[in-house]
N, C-alpha and C. Protein backbone atom coordinates (compact mmCIF):
# COMPACT_ATOMS: atom_id res chain seq x y z
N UNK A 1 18.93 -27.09 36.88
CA UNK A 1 17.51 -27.14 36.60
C UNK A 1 17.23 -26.32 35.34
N UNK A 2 16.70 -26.95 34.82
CA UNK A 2 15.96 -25.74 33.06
C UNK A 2 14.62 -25.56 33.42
N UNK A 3 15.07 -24.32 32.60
CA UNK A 3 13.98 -23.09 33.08
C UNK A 3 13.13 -23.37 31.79
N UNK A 4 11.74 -22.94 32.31
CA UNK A 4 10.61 -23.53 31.52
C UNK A 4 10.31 -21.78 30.66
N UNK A 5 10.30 -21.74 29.60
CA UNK A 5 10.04 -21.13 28.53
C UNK A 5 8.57 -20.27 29.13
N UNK A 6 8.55 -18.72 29.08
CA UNK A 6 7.07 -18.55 29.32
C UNK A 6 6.55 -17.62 27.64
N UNK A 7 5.87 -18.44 26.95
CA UNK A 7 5.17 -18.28 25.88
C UNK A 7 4.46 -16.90 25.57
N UNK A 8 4.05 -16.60 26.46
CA UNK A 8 3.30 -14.93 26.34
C UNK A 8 4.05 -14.34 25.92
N UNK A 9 5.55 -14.66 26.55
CA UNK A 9 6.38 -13.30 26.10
C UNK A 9 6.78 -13.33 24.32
N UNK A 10 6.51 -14.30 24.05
CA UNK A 10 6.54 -14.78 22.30
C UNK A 10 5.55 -13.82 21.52
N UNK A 11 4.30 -13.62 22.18
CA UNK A 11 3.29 -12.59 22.01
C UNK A 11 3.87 -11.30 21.65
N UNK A 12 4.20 -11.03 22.87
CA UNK A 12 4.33 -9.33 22.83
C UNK A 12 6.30 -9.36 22.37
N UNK A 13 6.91 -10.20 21.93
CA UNK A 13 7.83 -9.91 20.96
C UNK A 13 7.79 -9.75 19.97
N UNK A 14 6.35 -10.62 19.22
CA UNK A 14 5.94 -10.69 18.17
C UNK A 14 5.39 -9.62 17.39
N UNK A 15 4.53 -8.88 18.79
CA UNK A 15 4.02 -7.36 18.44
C UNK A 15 4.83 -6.31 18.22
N UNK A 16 6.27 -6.45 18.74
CA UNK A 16 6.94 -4.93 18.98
C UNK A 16 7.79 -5.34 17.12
N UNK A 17 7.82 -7.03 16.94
CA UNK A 17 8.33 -7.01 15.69
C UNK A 17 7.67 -6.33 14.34
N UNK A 18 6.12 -6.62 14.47
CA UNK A 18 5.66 -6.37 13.61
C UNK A 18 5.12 -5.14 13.70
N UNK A 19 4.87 -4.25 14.90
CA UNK A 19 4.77 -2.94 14.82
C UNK A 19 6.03 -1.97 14.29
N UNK A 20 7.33 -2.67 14.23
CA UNK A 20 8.48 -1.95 13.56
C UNK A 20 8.69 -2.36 12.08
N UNK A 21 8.15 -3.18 11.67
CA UNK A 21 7.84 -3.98 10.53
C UNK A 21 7.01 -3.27 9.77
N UNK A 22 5.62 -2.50 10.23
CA UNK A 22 4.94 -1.65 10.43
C UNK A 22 5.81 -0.50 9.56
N UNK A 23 6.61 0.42 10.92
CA UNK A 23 7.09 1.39 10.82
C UNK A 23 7.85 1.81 9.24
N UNK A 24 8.94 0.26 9.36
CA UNK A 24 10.04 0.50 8.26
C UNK A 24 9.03 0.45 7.06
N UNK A 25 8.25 -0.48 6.70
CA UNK A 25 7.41 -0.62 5.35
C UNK A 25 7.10 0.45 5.33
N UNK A 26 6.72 1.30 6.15
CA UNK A 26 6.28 3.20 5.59
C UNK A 26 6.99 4.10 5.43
N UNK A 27 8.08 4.14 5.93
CA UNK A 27 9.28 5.06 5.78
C UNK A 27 10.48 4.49 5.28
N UNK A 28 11.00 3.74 5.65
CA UNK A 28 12.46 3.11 5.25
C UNK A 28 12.72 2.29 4.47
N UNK A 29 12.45 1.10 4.04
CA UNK A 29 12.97 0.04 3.02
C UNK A 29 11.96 -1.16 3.14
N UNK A 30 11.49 -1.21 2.10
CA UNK A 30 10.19 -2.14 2.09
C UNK A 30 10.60 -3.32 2.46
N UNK A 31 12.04 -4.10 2.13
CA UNK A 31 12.43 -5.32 2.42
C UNK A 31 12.43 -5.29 3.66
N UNK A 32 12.95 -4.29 4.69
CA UNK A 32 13.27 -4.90 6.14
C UNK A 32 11.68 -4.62 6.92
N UNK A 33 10.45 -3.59 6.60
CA UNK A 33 9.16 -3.95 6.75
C UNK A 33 9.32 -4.49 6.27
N UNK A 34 8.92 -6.03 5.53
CA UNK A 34 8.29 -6.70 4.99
C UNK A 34 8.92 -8.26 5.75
N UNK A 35 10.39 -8.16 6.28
CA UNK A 35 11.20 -8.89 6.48
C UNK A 35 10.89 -9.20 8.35
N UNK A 36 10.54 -7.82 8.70
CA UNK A 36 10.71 -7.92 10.28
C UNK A 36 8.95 -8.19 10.41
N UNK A 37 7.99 -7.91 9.81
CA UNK A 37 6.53 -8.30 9.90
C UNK A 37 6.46 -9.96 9.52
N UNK A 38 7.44 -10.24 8.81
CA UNK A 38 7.37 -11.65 8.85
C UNK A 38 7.72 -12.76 9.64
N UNK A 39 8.90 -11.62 10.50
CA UNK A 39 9.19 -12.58 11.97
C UNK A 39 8.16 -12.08 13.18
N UNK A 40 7.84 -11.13 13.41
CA UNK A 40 6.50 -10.88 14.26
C UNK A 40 5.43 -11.83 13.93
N UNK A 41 4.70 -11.96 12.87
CA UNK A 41 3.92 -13.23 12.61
C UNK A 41 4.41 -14.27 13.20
N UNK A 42 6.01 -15.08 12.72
CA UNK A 42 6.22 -15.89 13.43
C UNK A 42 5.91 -16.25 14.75
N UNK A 43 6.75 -14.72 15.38
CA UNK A 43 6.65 -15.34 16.95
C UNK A 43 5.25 -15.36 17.59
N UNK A 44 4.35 -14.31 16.51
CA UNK A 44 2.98 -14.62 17.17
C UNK A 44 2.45 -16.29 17.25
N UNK A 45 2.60 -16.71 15.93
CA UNK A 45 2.06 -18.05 16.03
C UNK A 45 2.61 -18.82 17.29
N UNK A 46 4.05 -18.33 16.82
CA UNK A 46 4.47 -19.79 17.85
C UNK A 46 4.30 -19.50 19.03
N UNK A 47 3.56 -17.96 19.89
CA UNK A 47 3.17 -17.69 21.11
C UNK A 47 1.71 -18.04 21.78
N UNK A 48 1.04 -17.80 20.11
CA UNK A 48 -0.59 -18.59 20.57
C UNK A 48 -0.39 -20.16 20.44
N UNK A 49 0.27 -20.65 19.56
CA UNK A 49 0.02 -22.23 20.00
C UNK A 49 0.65 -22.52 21.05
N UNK A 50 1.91 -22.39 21.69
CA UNK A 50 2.42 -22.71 22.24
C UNK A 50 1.46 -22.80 23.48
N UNK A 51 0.52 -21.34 24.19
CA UNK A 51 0.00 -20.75 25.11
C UNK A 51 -1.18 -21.93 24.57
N UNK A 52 -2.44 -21.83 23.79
CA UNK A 52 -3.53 -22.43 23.51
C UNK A 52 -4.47 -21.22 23.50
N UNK A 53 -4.24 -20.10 23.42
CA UNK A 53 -5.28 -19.31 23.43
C UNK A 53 -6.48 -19.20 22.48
N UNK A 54 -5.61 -20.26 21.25
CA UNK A 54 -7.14 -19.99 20.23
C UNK A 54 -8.04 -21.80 20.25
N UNK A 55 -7.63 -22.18 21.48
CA UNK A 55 -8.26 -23.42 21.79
C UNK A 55 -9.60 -23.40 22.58
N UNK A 56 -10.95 -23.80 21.92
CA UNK A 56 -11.72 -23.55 22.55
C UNK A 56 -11.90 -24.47 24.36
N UNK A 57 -12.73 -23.15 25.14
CA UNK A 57 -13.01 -23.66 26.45
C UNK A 57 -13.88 -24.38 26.68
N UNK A 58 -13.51 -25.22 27.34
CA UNK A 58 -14.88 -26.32 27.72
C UNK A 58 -15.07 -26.22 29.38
């Protein structure tokens, strides 16, 4: 049986990426902030579409 993907967690991977993305751009090497905030974006997107959260309610 395959296991069904749960999307939220795309969210809050997305956050811990870009909060270290965050981190390095201020202290350590602008490429890997700049590099790891760009995969946090990613997984954000692909966690809100995937989920629908920016789909309005009817």
């Amino acid at each position: 049986m395959k296991k069904q993907k749960n999307y939220r967690e795309f969210i809050l991977i997305g956050l811990c990426f870009l909060g270290s993305g965050i981190v390095f751009l201020s202290t350590v090497s602008r490429g890997v902030g700049f590099g790891l905030i760009a995969v946090g974006i990613t997984y954000l997107g692909i966690g809100i579409k995937k989920t629908g959260l920016l789909k309005p309610k009817h």
